[in-house]
N, C-alpha and C. Protein backbone atom coordinates (compact mmCIF):
# COMPACT_ATOMS: atom_id res chain seq x y z
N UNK A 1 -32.39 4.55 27.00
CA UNK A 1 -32.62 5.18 25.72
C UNK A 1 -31.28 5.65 25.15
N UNK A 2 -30.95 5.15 23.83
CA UNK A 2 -29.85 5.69 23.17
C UNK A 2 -29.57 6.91 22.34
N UNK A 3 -29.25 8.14 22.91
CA UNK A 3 -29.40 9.17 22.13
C UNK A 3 -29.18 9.05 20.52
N UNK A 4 -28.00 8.35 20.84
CA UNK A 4 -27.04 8.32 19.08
C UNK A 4 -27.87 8.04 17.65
N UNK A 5 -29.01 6.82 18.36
CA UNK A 5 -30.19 6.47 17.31
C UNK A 5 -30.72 7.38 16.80
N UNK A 6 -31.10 8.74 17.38
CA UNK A 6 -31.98 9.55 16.88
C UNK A 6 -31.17 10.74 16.26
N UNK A 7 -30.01 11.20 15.98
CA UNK A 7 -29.18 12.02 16.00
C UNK A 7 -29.46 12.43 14.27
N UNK A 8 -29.34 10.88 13.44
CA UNK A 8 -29.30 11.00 11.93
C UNK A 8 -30.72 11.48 11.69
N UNK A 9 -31.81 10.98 11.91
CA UNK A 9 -33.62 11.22 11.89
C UNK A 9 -33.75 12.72 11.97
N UNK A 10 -33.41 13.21 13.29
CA UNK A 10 -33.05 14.20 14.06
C UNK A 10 -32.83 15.34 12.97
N UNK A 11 -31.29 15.09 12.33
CA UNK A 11 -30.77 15.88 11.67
C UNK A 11 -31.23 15.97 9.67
N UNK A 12 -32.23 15.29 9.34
CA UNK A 12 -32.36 14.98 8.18
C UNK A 12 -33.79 15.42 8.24
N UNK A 13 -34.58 15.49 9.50
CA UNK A 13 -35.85 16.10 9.49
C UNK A 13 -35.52 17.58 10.22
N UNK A 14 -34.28 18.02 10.09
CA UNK A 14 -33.85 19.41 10.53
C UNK A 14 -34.60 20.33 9.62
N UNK A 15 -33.26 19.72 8.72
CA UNK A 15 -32.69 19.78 7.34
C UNK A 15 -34.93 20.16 6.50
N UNK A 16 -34.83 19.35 6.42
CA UNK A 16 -35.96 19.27 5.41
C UNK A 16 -36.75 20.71 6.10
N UNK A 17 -37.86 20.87 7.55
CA UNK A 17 -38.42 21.70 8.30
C UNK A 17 -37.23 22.93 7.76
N UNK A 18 -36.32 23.22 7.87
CA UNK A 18 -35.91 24.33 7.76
C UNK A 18 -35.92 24.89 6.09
N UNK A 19 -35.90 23.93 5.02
CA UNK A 19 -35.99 24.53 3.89
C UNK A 19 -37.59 24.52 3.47
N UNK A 20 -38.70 23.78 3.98
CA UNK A 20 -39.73 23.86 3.95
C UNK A 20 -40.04 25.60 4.73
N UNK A 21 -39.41 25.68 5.55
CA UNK A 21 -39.71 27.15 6.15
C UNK A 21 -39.45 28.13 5.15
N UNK A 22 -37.82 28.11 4.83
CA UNK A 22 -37.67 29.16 3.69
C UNK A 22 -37.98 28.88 2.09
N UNK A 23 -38.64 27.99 2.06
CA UNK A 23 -40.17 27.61 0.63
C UNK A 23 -38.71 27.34 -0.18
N UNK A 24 -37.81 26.26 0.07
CA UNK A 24 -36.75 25.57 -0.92
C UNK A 24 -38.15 24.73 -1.24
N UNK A 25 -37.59 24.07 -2.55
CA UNK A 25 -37.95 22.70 -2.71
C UNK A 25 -37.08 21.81 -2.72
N UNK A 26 -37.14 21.08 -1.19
CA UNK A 26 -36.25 20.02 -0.79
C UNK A 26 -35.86 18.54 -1.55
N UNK A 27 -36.75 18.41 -2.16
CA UNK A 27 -36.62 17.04 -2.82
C UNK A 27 -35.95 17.40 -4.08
N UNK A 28 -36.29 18.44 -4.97
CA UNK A 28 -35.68 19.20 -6.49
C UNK A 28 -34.49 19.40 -6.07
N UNK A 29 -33.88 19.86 -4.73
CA UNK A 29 -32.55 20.18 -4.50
C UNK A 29 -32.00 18.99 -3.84
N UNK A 30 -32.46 18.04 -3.29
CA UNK A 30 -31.85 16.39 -3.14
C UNK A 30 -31.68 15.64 -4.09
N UNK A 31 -32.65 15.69 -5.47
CA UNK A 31 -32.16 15.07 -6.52
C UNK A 31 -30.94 15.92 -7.43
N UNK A 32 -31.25 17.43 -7.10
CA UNK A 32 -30.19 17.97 -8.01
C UNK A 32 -28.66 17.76 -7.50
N UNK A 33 -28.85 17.50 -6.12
CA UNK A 33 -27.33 17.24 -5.43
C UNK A 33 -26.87 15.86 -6.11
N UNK A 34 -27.98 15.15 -6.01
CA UNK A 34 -27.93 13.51 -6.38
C UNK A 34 -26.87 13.12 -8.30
N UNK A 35 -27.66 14.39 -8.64
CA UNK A 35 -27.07 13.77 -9.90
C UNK A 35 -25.79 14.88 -10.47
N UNK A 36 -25.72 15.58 -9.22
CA UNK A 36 -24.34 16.04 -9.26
C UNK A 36 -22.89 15.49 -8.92
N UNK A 37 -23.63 14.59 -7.69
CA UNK A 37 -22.55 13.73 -6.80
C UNK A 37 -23.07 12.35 -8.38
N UNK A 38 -23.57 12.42 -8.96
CA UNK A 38 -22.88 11.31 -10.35
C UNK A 38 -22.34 11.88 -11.16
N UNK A 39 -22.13 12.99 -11.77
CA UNK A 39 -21.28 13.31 -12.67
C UNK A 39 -19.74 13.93 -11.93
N UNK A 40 -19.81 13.91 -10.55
CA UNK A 40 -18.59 14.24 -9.76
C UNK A 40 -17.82 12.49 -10.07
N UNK A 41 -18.63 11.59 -9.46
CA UNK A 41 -17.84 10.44 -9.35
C UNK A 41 -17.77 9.58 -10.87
N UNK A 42 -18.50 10.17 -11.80
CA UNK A 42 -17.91 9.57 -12.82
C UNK A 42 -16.57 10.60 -13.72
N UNK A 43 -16.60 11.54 -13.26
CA UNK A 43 -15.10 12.33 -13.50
C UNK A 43 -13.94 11.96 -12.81
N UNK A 44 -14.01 11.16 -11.63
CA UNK A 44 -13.09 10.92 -10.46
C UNK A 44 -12.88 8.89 -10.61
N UNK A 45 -13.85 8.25 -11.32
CA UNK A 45 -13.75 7.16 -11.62
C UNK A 45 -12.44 6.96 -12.05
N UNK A 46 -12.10 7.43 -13.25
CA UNK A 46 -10.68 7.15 -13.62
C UNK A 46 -9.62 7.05 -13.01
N UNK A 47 -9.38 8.08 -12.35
CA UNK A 47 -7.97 8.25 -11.13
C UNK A 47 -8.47 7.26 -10.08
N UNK A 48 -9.37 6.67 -9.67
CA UNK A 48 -9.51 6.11 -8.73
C UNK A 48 -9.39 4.60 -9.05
N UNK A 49 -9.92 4.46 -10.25
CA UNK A 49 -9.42 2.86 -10.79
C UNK A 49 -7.91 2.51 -11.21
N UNK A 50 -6.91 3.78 -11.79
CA UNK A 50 -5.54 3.96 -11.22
C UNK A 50 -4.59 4.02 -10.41
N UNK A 51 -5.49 4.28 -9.54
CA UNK A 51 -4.78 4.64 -7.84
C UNK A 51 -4.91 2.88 -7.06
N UNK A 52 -5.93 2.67 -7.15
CA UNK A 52 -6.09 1.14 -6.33
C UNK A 52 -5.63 0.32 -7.41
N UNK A 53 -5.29 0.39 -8.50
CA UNK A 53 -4.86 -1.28 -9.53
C UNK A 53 -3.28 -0.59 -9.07
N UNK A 54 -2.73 0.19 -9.42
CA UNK A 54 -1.31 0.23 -8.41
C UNK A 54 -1.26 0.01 -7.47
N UNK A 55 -2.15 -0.05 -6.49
CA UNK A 55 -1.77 -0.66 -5.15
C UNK A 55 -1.50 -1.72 -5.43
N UNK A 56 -2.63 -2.44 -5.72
CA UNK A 56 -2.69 -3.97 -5.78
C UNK A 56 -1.47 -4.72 -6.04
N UNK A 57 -1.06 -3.75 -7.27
CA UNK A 57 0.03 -4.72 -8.37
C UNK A 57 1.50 -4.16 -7.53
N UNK A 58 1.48 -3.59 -6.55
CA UNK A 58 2.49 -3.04 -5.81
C UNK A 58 2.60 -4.11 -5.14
N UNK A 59 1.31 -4.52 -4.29
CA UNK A 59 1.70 -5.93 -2.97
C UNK A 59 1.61 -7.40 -3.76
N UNK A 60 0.90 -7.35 -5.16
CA UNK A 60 1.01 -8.64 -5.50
C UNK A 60 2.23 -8.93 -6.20
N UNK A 61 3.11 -8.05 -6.50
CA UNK A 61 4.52 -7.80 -7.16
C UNK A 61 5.68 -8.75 -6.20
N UNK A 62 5.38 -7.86 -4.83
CA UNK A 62 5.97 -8.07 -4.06
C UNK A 62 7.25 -7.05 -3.72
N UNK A 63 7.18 -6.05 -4.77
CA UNK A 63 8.03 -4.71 -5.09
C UNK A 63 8.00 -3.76 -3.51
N UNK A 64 6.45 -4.26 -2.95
CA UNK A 64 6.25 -3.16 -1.48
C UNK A 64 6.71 -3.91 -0.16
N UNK A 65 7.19 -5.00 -0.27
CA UNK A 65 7.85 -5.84 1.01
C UNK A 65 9.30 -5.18 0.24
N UNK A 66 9.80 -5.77 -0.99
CA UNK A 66 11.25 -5.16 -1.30
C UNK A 66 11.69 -3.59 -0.72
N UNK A 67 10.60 -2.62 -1.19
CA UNK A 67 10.82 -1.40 -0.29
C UNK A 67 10.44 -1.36 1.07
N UNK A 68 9.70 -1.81 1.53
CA UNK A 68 9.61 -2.60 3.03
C UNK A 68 11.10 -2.49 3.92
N UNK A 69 11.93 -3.65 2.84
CA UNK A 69 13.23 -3.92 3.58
C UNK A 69 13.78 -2.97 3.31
N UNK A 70 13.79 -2.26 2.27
CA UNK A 70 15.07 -1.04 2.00
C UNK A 70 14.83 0.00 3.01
N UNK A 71 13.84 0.12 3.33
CA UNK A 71 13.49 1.37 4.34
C UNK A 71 13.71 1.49 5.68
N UNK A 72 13.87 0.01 5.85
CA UNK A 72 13.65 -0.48 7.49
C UNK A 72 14.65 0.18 8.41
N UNK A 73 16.35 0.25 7.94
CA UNK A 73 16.98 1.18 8.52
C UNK A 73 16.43 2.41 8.83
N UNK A 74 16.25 3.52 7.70
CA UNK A 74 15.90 4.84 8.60
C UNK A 74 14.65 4.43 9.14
N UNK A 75 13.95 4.02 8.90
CA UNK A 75 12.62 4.58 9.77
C UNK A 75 13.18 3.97 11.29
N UNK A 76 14.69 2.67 11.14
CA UNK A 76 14.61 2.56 13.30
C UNK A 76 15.22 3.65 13.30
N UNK A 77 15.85 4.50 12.65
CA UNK A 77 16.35 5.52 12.97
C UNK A 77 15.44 6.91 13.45
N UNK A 78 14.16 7.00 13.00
CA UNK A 78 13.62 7.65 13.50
C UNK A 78 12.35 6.87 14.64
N UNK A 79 12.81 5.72 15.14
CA UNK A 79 11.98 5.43 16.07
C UNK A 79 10.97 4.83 15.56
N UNK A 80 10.75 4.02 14.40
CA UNK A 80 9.38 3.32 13.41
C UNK A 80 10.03 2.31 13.81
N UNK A 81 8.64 1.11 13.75
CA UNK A 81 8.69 -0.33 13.91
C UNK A 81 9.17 -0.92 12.57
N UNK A 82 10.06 -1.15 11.91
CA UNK A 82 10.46 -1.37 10.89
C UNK A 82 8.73 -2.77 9.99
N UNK A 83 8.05 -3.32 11.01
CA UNK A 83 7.14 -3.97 11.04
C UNK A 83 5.84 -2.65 10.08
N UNK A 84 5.51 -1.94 10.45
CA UNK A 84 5.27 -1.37 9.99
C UNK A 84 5.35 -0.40 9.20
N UNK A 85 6.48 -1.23 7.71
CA UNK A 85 6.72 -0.36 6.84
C UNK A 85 5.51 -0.37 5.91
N UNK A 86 4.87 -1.53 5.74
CA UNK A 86 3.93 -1.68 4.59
C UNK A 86 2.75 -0.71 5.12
N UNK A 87 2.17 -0.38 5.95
CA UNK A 87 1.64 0.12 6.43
C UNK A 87 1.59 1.83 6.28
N UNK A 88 2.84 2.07 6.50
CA UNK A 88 3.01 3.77 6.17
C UNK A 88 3.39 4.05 4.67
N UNK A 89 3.38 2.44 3.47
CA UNK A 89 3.66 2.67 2.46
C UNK A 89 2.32 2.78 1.46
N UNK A 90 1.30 2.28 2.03
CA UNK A 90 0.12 2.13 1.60
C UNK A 90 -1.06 3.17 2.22
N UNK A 91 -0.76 3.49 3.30
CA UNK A 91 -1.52 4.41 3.70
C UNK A 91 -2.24 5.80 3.36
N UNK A 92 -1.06 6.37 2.89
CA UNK A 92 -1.29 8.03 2.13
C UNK A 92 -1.99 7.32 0.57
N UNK A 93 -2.60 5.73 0.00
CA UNK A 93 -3.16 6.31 -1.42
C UNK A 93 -3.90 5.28 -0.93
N UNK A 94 -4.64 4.28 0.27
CA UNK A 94 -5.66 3.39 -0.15
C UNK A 94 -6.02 3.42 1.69
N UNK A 95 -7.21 3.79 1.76
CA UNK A 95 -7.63 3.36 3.19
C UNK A 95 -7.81 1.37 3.58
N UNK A 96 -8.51 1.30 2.70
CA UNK A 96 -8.95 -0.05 2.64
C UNK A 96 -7.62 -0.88 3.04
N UNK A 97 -6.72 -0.80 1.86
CA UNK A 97 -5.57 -1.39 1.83
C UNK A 97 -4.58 -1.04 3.23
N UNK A 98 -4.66 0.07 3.78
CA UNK A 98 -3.93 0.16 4.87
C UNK A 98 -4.73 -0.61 5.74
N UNK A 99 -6.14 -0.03 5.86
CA UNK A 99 -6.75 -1.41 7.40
C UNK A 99 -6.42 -2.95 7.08
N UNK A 100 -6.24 -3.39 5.80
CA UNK A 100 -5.97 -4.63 5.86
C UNK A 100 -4.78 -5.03 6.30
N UNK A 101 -4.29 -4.28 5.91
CA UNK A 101 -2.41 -4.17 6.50
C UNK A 101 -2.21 -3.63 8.16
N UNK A 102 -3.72 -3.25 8.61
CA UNK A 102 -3.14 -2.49 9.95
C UNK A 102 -3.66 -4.25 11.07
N UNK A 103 -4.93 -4.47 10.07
CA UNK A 103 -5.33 -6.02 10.43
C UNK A 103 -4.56 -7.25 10.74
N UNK A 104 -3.21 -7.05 9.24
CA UNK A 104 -2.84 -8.31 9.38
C UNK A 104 -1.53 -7.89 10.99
N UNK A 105 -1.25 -6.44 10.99
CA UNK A 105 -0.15 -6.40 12.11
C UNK A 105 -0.91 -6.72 13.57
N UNK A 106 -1.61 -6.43 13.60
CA UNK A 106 -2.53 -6.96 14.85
C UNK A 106 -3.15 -8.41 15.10
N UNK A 107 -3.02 -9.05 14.08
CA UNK A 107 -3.06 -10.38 13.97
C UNK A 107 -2.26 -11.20 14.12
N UNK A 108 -0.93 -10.30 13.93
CA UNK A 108 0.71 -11.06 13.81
C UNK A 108 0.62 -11.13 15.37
N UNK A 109 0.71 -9.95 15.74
CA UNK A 109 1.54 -9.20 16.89
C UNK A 109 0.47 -9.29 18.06
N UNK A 110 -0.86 -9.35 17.72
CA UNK A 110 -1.38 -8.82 18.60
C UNK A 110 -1.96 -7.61 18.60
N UNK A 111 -3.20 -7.18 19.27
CA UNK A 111 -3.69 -5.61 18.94
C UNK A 111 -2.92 -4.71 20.56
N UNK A 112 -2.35 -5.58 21.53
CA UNK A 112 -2.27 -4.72 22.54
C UNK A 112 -0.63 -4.74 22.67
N UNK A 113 -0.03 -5.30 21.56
CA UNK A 113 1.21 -5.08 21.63
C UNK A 113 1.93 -3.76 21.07
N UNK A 114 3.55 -3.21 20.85
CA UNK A 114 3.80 -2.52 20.43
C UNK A 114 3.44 -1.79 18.79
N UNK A 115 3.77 -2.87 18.17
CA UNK A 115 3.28 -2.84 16.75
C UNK A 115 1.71 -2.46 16.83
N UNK A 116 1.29 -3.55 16.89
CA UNK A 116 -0.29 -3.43 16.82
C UNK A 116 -0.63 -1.58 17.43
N UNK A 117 -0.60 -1.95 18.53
CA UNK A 117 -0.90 -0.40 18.97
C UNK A 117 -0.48 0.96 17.94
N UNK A 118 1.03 0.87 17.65
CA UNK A 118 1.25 2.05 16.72
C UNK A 118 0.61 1.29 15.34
N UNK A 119 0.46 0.90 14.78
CA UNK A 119 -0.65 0.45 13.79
C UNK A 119 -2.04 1.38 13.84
N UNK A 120 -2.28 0.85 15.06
CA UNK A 120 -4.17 1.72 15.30
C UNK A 120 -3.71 2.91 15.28
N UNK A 121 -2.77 3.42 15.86
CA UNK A 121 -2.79 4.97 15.50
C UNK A 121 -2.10 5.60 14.73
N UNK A 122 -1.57 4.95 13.83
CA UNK A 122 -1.26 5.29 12.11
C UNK A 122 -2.70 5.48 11.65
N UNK A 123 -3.43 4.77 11.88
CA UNK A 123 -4.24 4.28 10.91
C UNK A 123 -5.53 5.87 11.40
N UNK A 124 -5.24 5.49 12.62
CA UNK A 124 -6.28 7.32 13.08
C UNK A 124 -5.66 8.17 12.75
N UNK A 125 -4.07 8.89 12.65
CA UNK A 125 -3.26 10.04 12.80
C UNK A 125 -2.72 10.44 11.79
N UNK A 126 -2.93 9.56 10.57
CA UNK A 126 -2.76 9.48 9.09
C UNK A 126 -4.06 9.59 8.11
N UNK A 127 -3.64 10.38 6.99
CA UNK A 127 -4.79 10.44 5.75
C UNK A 127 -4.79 9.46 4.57
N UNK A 128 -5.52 9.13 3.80
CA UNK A 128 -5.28 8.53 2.53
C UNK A 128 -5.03 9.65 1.38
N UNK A 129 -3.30 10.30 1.72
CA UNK A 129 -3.47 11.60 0.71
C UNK A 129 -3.89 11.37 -0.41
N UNK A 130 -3.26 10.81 -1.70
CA UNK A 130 -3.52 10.67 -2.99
C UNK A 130 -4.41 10.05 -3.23
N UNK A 131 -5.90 9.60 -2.64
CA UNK A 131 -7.02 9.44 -2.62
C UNK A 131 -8.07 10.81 -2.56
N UNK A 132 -7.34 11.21 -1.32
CA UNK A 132 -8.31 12.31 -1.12
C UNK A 132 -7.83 13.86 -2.30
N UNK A 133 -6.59 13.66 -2.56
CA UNK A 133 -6.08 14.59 -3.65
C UNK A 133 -6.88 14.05 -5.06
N UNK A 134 -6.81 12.47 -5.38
CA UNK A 134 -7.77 12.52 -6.29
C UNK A 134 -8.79 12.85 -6.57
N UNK A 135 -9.78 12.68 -5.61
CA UNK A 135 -11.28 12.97 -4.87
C UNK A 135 -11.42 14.24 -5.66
N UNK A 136 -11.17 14.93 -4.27
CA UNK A 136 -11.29 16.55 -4.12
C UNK A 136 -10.60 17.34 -5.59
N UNK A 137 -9.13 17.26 -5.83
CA UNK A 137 -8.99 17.83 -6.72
C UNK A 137 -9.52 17.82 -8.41
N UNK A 138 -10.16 16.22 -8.53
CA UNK A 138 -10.38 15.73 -9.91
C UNK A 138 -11.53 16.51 -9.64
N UNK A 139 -12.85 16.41 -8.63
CA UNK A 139 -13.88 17.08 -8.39
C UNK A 139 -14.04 18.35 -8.97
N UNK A 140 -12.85 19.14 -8.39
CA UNK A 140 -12.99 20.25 -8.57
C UNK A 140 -12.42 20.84 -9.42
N UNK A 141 -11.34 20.08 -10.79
CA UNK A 141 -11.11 20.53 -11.65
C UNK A 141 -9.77 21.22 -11.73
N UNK A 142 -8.78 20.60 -10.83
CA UNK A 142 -7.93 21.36 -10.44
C UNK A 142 -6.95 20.19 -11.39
N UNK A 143 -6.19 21.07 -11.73
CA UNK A 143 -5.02 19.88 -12.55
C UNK A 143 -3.26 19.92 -11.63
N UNK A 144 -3.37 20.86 -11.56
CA UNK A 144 -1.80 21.26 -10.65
C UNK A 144 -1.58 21.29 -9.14
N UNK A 145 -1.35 20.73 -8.74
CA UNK A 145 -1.77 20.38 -6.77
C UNK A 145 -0.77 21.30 -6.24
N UNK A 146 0.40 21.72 -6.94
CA UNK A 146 1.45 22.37 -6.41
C UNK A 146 2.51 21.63 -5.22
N UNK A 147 1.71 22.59 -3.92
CA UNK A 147 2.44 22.27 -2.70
C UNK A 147 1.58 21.41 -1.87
N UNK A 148 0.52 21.07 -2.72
CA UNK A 148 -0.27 20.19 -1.70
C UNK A 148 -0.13 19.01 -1.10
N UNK A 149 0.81 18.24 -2.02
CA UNK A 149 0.95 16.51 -1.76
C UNK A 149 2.07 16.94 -1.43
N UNK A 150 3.21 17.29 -1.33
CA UNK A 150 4.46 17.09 -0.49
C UNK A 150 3.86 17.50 1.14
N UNK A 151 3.06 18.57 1.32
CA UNK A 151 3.28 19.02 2.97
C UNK A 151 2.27 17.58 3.38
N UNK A 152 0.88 17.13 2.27
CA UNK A 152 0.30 16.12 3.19
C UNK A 152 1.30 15.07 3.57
N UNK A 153 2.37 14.81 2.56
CA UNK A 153 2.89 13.43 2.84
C UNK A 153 4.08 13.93 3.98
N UNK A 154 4.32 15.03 4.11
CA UNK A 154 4.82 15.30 5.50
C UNK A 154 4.22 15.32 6.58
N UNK A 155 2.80 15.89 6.61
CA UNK A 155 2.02 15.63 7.45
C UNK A 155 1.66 13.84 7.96
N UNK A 156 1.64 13.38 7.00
CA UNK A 156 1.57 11.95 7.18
C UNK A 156 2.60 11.33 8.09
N UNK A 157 4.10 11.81 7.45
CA UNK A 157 5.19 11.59 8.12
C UNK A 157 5.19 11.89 9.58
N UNK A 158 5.01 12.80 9.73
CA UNK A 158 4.79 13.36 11.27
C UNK A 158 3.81 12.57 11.98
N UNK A 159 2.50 12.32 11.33
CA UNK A 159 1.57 11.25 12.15
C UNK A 159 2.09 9.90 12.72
N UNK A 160 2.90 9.35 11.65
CA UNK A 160 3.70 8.10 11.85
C UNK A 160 4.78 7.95 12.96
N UNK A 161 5.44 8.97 12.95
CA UNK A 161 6.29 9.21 14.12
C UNK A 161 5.84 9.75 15.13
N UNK A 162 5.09 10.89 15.43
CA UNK A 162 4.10 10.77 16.37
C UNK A 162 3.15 9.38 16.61
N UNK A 163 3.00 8.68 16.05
CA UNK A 163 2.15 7.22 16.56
C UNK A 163 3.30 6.56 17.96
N UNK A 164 4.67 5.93 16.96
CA UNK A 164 5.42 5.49 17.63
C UNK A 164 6.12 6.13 18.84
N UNK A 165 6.11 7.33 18.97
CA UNK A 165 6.80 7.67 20.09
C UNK A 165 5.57 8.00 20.65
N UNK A 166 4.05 8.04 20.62
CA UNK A 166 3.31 8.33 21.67
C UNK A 166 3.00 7.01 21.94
N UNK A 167 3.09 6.33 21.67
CA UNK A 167 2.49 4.46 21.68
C UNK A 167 3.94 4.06 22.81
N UNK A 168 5.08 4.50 22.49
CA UNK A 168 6.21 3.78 23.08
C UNK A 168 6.20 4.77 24.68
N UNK A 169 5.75 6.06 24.26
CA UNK A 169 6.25 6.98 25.74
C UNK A 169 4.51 6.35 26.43
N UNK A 170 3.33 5.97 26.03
CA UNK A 170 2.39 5.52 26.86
C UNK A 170 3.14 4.11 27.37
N UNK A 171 3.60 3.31 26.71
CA UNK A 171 3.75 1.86 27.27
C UNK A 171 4.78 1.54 28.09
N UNK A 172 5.56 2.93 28.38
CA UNK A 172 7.05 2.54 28.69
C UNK A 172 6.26 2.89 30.82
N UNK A 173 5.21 3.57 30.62
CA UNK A 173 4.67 3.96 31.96
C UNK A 173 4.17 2.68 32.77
């Protein structure tokens, strides 16, 4: 018997029994969520059809292999697979677009090789910032992010280099 099957059922007939207890009306407040989460994503439509047609026109340019190569020095300097520049360049604004890119390095290389490996854990130890800054902040109405996108894209930074030196100090054992 597989627990995991019953976990969603489980938790969605929680959900309902517990607001049936305190006399919600569960379905009036599932549709009212419903057509909240549509006027959230048609406020957030815009930035999001901005955010991915720049990706695109970034790799079909060919402008993100050009910064690719320009970068490749520091990042061996901090211990990055220069292989995986496109990867940490796409990552912080398109999930999609990074797994395809984390796909094609594991396809090159292999999934149990060096690359490949720090690939998979870019791809876990990293966010899609300026996705999720679009998301969340367009959501919520926020126009000025401040200090938010520099520390994520440091945070990002740190994931990336943490990938490679935990990928290189596991394999070197």
């Amino acid at each position: 018997m597989d627990i995991s099957a019953y976990v969603v059922p489980f938790l969605l007939l929680s959900c309902a029994a517990y607001g049936l207890r305190r006399k919600v009306d569960v379905y009036g407040a599932l549709t009212a969520g419903a057509g909240n989460a549509l006027g959230t994503a048609a406020r957030i439509l815009p930035s999001m059809a901005a955010l991915l047609s720049a990706i695109y026109m970034l790799r079909a340019s060919g402008a993100l292999d050009l910064l690719s190569a320009f970068l490749a020095p520091l990042l061996q300097v901090l211990g990055l697979p220069p292989e995986a520049t496109a990867l940490m360049l796409i990552r912080p604004m398109s999930g999609s677009g990074a797994l395809a890119v984390g796909s094609e390095l594991m396809a090159q290389y292999g999934p149990d090789s060096y690359i490949g490996r720090v690939a998979a854990v870019m791809l876990g130890a990293t966010e899609t910032t300026f996705y999720t800054v679009a998301v969340y902040f367009g959501a919520a109405g926020i126009r000025k992010t401040r200090y938010t996108v520099p520390a994520a894209l440091a945070a990002d930074l740190a994931g990336f280099v943490f990938a490679a030196w935990s990928v290189r100090l596991l394999m070197d054992r």
